[in-house]
N, C-alpha and C. Protein backbone atom coordinates (compact mmCIF):
# COMPACT_ATOMS: atom_id res chain seq x y z
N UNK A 1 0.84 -1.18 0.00
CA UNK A 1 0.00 0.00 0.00
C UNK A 1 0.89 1.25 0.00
N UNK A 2 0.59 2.44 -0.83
CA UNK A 2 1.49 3.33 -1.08
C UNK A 2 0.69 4.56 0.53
N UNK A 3 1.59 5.19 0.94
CA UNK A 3 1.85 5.90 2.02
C UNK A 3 0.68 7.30 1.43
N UNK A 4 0.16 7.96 2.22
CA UNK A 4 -0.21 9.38 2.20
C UNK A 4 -0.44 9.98 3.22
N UNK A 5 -0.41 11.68 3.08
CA UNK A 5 -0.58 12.94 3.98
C UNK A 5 -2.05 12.96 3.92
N UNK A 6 -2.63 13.02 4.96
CA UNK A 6 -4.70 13.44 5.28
C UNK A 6 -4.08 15.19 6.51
N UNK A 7 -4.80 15.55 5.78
CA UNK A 7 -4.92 16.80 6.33
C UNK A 7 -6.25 16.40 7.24
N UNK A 8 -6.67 17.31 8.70
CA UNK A 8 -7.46 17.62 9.26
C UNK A 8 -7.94 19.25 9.00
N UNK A 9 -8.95 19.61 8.46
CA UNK A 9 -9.58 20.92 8.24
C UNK A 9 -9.84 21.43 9.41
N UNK A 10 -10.26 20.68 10.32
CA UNK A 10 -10.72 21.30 11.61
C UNK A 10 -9.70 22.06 12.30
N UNK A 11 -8.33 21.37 11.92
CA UNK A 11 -7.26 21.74 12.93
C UNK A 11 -6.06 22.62 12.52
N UNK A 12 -6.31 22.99 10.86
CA UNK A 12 -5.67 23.20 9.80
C UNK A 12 -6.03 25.01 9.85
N UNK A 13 -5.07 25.85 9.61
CA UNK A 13 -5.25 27.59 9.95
C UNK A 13 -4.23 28.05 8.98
N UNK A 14 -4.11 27.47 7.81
CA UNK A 14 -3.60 28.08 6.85
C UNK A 14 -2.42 28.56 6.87
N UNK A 15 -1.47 28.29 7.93
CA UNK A 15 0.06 29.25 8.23
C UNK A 15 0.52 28.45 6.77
N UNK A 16 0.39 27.79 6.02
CA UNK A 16 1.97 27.42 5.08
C UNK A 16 2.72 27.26 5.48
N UNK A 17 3.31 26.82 7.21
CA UNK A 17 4.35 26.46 7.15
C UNK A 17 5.10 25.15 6.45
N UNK A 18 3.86 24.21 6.41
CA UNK A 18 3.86 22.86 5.37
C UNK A 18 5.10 23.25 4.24
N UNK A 19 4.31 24.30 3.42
CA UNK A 19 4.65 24.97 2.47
C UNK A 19 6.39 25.52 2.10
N UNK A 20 6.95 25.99 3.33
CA UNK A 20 7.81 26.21 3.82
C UNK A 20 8.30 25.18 3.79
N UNK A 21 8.38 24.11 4.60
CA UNK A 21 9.07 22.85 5.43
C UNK A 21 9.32 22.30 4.44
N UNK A 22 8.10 21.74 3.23
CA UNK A 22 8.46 21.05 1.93
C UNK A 22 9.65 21.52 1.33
N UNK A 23 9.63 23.09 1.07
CA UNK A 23 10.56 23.42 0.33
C UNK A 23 11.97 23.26 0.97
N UNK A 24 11.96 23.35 2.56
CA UNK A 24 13.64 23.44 2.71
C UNK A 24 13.75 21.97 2.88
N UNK A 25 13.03 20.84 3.15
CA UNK A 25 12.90 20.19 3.16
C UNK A 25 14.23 19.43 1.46
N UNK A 26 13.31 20.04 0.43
CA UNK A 26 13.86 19.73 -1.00
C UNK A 26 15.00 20.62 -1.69
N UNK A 27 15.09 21.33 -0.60
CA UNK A 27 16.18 22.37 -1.02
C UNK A 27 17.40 22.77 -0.04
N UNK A 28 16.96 22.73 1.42
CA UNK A 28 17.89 23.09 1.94
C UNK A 28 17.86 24.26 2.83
N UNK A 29 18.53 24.25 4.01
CA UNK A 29 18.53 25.79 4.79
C UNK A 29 19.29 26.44 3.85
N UNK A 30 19.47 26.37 2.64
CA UNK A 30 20.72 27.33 1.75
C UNK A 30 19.45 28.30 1.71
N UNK A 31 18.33 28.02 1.08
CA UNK A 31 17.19 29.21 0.67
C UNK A 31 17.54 30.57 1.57
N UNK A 32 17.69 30.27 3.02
CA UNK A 32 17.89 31.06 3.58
C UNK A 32 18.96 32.09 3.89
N UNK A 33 19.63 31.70 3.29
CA UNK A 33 20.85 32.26 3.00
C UNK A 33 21.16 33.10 1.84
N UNK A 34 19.89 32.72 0.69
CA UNK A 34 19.66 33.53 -0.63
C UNK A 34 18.94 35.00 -0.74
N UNK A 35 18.94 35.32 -1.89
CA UNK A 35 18.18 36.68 -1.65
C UNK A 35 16.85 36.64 -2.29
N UNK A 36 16.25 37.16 -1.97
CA UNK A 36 14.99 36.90 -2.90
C UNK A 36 14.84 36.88 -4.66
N UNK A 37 14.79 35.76 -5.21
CA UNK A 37 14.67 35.85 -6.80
C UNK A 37 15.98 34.94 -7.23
N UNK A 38 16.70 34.51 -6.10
CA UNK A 38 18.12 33.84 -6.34
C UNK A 38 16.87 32.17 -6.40
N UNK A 39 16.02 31.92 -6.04
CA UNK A 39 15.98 30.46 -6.21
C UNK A 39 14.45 30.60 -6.44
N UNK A 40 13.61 28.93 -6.53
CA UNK A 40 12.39 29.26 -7.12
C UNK A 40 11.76 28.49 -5.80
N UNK A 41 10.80 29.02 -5.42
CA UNK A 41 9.67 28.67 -3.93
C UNK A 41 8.97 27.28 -4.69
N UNK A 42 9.23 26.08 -5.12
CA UNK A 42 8.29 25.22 -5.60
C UNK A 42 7.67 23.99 -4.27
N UNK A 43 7.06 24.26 -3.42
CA UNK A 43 6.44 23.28 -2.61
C UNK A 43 6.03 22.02 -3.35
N UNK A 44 5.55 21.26 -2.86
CA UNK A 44 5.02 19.92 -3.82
C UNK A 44 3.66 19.70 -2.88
N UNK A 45 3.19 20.93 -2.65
CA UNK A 45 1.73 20.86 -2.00
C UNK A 45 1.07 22.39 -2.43
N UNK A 46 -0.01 22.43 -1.98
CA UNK A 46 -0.56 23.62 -2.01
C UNK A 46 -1.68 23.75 -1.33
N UNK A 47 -2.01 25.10 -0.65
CA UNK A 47 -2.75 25.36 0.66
C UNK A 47 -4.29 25.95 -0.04
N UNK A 48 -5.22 25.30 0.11
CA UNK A 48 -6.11 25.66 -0.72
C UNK A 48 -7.64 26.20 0.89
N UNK A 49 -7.72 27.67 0.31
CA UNK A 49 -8.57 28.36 1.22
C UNK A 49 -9.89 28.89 1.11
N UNK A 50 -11.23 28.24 1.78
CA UNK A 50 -12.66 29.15 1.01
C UNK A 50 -12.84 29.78 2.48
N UNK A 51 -14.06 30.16 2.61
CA UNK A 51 -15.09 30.57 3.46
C UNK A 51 -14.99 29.56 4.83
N UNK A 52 -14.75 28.48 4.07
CA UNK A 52 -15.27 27.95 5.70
C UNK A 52 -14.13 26.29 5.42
N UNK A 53 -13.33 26.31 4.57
CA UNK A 53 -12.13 25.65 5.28
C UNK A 53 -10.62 25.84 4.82
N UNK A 54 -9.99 25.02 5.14
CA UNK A 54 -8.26 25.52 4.70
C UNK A 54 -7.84 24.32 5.05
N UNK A 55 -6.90 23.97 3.81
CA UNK A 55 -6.17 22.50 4.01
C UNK A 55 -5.15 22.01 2.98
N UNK A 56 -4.40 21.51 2.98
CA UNK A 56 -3.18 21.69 2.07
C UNK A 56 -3.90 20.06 1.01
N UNK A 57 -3.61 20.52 -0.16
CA UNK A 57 -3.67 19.38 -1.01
C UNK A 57 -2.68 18.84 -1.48
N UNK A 58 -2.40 17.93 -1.83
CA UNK A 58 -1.53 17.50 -2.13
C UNK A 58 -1.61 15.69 -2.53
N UNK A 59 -0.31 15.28 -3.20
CA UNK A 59 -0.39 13.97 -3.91
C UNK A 59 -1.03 12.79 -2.85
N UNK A 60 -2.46 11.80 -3.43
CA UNK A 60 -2.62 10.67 -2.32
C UNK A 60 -1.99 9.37 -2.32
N UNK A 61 -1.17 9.95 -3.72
CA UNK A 61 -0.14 8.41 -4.04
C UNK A 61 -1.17 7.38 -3.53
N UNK A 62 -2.04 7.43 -5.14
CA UNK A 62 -3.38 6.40 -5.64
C UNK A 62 -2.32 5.01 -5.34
N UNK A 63 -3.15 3.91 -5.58
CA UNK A 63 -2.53 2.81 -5.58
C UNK A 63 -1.91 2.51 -7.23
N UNK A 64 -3.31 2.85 -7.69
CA UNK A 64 -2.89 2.54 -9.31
C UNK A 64 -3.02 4.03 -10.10
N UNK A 65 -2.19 5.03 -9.75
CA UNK A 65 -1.62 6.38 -10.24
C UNK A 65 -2.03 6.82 -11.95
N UNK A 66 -3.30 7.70 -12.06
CA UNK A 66 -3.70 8.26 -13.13
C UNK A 66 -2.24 8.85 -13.82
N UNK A 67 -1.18 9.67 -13.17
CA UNK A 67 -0.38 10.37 -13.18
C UNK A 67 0.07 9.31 -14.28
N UNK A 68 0.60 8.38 -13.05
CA UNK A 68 1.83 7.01 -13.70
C UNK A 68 1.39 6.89 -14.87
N UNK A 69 0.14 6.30 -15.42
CA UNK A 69 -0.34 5.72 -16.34
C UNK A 69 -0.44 6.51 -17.36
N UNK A 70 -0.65 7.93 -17.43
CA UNK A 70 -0.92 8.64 -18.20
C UNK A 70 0.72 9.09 -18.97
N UNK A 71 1.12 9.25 -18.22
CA UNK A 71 2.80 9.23 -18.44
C UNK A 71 3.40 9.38 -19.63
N UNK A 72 3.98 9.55 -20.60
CA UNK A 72 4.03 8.97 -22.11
C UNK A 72 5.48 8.16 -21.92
N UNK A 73 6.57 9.05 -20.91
CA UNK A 73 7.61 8.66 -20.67
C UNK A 73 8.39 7.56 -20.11
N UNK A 74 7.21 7.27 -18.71
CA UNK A 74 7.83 6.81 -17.74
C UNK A 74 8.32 7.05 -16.24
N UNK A 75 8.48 9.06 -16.51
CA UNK A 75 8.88 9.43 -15.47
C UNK A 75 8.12 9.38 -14.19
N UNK A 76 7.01 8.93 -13.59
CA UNK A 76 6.57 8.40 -12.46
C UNK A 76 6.32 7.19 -12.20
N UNK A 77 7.25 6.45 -11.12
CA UNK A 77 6.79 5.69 -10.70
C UNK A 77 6.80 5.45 -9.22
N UNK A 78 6.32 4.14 -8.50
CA UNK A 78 6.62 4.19 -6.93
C UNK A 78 7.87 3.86 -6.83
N UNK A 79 8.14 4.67 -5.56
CA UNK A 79 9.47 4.05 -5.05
C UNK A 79 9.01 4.27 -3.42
N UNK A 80 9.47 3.52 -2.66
CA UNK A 80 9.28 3.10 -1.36
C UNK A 80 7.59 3.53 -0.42
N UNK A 81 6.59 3.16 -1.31
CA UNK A 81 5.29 3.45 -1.05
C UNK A 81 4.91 4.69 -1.29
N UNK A 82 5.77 5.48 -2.47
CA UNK A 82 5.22 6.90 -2.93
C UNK A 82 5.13 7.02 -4.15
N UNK A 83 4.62 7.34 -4.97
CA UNK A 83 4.30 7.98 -6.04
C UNK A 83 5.42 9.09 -6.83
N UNK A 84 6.67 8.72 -7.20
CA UNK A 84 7.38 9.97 -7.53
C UNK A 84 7.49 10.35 -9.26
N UNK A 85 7.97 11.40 -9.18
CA UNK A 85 8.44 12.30 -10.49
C UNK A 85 9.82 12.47 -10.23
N UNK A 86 10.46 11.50 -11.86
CA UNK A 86 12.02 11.92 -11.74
C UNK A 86 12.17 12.66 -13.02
N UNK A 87 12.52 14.06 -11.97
CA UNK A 87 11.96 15.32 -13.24
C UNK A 87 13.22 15.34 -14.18
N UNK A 88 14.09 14.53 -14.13
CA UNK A 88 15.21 14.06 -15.40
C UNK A 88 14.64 13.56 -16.72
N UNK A 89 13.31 12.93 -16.41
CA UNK A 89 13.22 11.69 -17.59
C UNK A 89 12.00 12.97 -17.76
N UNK A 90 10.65 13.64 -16.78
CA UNK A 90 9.88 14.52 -17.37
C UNK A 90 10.26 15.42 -18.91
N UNK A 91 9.51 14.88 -19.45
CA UNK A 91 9.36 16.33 -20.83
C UNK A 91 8.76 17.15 -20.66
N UNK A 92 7.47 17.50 -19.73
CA UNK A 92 6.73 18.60 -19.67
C UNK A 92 5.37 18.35 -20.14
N UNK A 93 5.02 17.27 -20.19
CA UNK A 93 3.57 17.78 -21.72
C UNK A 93 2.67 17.62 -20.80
N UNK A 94 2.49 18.02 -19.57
CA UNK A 94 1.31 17.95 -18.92
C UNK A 94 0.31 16.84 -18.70
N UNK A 95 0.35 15.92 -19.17
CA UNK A 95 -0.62 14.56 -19.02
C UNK A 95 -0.69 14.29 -17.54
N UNK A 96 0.36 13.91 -17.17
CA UNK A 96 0.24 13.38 -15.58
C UNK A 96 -0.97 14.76 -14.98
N UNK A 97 -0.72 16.01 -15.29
CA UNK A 97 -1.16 17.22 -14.08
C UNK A 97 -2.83 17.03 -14.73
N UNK A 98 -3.06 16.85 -16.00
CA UNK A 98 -4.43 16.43 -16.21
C UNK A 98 -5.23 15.73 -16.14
N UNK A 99 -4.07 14.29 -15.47
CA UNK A 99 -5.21 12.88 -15.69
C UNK A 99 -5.17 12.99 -13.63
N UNK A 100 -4.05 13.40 -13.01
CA UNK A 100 -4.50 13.60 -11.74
C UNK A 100 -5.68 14.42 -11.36
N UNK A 101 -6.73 13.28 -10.19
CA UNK A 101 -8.23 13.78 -10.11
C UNK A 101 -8.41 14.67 -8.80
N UNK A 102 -7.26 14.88 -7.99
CA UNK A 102 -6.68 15.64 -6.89
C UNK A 102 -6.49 16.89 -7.66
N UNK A 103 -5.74 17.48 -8.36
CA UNK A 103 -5.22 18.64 -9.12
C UNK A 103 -3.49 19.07 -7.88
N UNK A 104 -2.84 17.40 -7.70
CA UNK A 104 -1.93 17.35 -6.61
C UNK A 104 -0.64 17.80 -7.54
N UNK A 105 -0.70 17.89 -9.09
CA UNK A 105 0.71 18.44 -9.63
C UNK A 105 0.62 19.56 -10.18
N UNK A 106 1.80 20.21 -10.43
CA UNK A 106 2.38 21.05 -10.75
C UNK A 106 3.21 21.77 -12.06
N UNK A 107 3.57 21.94 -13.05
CA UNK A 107 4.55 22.18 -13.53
C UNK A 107 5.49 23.26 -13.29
N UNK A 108 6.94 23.14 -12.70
CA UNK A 108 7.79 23.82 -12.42
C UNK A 108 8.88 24.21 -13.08
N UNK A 109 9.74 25.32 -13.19
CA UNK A 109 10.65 25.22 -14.02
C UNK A 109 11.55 24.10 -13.39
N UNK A 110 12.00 23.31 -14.23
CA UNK A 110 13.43 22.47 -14.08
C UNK A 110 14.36 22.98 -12.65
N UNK A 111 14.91 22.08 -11.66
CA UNK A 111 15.83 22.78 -10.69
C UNK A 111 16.65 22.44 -11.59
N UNK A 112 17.24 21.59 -12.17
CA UNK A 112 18.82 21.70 -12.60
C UNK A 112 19.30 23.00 -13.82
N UNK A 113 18.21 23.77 -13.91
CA UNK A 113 18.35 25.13 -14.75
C UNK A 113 18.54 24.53 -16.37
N UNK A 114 18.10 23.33 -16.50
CA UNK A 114 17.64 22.82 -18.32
C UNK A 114 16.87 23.67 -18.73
N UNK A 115 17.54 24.25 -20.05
CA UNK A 115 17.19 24.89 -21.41
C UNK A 115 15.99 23.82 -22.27
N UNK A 116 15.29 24.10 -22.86
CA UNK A 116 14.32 23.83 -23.70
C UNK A 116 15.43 24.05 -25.22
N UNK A 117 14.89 23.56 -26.41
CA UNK A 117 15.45 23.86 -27.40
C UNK A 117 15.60 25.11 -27.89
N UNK A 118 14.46 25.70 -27.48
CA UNK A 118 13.76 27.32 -27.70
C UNK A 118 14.64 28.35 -26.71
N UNK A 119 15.28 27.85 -25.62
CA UNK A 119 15.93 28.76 -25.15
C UNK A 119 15.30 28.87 -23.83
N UNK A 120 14.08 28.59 -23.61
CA UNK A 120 13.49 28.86 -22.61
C UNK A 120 13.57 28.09 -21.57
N UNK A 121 13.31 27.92 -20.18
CA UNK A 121 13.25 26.95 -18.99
C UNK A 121 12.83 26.07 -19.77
N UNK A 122 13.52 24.78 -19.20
CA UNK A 122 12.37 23.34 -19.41
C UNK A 122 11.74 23.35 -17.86
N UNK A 123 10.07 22.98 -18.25
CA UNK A 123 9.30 22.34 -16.79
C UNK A 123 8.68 21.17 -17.18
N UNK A 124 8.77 21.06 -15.59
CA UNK A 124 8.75 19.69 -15.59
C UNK A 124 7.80 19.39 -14.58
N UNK A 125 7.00 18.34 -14.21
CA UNK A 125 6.41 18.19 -13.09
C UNK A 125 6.54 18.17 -11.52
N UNK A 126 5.62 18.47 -10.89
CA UNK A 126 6.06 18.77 -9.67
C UNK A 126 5.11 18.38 -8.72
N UNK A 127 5.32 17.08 -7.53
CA UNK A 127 4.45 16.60 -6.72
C UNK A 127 4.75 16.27 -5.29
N UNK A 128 4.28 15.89 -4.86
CA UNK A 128 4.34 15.18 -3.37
C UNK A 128 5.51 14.11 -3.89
N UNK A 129 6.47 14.27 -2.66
CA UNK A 129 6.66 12.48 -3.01
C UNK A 129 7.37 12.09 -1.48
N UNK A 130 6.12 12.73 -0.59
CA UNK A 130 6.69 12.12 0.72
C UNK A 130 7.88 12.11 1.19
N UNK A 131 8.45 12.86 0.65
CA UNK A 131 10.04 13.10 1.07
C UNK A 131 10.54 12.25 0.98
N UNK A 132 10.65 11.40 0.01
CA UNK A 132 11.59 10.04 -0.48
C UNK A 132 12.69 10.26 0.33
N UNK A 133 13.70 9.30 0.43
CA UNK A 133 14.95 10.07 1.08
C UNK A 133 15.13 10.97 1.81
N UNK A 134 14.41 11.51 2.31
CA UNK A 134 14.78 12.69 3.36
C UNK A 134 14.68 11.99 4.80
N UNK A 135 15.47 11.95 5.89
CA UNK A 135 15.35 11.49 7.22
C UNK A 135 14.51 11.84 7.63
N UNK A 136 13.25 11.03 8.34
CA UNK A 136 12.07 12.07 9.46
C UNK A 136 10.70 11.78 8.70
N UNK A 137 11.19 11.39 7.59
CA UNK A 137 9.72 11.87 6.52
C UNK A 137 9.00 12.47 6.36
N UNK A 138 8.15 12.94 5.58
CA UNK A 138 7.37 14.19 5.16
C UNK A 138 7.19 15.38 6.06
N UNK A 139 7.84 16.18 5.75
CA UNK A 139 8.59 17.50 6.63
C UNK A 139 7.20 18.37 7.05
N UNK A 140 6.03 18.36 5.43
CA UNK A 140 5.23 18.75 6.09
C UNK A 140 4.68 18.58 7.37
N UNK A 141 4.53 16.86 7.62
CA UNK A 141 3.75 16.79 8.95
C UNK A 141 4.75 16.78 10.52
N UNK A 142 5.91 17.02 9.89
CA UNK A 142 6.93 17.57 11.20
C UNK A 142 7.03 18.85 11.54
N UNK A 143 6.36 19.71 10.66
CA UNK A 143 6.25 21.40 10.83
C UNK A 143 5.15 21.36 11.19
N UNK A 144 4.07 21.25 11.03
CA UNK A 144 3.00 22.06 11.17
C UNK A 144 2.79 22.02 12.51
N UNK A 145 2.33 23.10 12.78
CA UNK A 145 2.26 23.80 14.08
C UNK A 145 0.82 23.32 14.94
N UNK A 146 -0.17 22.47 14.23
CA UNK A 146 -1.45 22.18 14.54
C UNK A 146 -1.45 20.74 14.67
N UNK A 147 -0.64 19.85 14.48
CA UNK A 147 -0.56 18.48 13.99
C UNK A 147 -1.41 18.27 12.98
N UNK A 148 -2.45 19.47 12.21
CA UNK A 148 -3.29 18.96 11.52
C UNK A 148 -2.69 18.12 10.09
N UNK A 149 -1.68 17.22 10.21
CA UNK A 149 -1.39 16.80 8.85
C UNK A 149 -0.32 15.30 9.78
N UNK A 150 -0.90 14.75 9.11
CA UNK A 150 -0.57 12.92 9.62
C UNK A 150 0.02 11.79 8.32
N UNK A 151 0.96 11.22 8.52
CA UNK A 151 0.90 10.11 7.62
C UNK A 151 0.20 8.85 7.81
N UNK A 152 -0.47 8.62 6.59
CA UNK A 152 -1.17 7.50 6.52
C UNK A 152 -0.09 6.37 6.07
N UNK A 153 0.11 5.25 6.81
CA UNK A 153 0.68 4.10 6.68
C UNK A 153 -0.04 2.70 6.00
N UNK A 154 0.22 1.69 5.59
CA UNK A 154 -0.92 0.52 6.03
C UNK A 154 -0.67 -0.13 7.57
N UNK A 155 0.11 0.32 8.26
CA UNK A 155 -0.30 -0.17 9.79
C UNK A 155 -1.37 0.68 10.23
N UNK A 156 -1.24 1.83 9.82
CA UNK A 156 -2.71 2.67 10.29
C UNK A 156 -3.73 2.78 10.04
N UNK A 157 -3.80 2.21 8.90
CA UNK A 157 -5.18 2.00 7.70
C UNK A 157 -5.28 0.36 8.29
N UNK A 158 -4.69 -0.78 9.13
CA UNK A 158 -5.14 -1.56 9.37
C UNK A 158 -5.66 -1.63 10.72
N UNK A 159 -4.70 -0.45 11.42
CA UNK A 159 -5.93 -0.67 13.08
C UNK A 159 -6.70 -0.12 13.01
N UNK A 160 -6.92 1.45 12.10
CA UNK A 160 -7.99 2.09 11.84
C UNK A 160 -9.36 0.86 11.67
N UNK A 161 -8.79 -0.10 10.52
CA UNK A 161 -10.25 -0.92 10.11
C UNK A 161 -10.49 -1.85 11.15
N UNK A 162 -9.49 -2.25 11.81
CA UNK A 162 -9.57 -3.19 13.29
C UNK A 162 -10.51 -2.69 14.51
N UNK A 163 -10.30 -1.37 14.45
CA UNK A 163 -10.56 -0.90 15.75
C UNK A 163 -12.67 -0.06 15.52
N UNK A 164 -12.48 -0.07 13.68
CA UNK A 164 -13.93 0.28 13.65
C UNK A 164 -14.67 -0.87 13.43
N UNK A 165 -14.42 -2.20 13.39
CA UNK A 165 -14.78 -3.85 13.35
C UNK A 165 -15.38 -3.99 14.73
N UNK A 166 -14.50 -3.39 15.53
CA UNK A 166 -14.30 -4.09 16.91
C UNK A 166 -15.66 -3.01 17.75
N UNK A 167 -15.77 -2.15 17.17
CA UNK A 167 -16.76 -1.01 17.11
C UNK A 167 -17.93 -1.56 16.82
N UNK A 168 -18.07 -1.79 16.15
CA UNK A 168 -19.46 -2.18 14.76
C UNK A 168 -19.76 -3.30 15.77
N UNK A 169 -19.18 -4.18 15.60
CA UNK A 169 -19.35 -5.40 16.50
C UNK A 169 -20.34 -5.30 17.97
N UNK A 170 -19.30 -4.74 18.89
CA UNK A 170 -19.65 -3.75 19.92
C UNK A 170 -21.49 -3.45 19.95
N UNK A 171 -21.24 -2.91 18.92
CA UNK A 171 -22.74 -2.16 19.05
C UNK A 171 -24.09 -2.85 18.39
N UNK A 172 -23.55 -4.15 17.53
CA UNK A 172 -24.38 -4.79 17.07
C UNK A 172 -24.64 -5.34 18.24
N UNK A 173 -23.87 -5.67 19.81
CA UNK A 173 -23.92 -7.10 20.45
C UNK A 173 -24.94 -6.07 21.33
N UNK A 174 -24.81 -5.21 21.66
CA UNK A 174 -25.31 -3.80 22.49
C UNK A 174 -26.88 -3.62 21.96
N UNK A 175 -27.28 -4.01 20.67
CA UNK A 175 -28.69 -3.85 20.31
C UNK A 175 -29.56 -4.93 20.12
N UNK A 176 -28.87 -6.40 20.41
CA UNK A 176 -29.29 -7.56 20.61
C UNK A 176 -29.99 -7.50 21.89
N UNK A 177 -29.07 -7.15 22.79
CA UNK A 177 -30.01 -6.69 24.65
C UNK A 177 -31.31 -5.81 24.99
């Protein structure tokens, strides 16, 4: 089972620090050390705000990935229960950001500063990917200041279903009396 971030709305107040954390997370305390316009702010989430909630969206690393499939290339696949983009092999043509039913990608300019033929940035896609490699894992849910943001495991998705069995049960034996 591939891993995901569940936001809580209830508990969720819009700071972006998520937002933040992702990025130094993928980049580094160097950002901070830059000046403004020296590097590009690309989170692999986004904080989406109405009237009456606020909650970061971001990739649910599907089991069987619209993204992946749509692909022409190749460049997404799982690696250690996530869903990634290896924005080396990305060309840009947008399929993955259209066939995702979340609206969890992105297109970013290129970090390694690749030219297009035209002269222009190459972009490339841009998503969640649980902080592959990073120690601690997903930085978002180590920042946020609310706990409102949790990783979903399959140990948690299995006591979750254990513990609402054991529930159900419970209350069926409770309306027999």
């Amino acid at each position: 089972m591939n891993y995901f971030v569940k936001g809580n709305p209830d508990l969720c107040i819009g700071c972006r620090t998520c937002m933040i954390g992702c990025v130094v997370a993928h980049e580094g305390a160097k950002i901070f050390q830059m000046k403004p316009g020296e590097y590009v702010f690309n989170p692999k989430l986004d904080i989406v705000k109405t009237a009456t909630i606020t909650i970061p969206v971001q990739c649910k690393h599907c089991e069987n990935p619209a993204c992946m499939n749509a692909c022409p290339v190749g460049a997404i696949e799982v690696i250690d229960n996530a869903v990634v983009v290896s924005q080396n092999k990305c060309i840009g043509c947008k399929t993955c950001m259209i066939a995702c039913p979340y609206g969890a990608i992105d297109m970013v300019v290129s970090s390694d500063g690749s030219k297009q033929l035209d002269g222009n940035s190459r972009m490339v896609a841009n998503k969640c990917d649980l902080c592959t490699g990073i120690e601690g894992g997903p930085a978002c849910v180590r920042v946020c200041p609310t706990a409102s943001l949790k990783l979903v495991t399959e140990e948690a998705v299995e006591t979750s279903v254990s513990n609402k069995r054991m529930a159900a049960a419970i209350s069926l034996t409770q309306v027999k009396e």
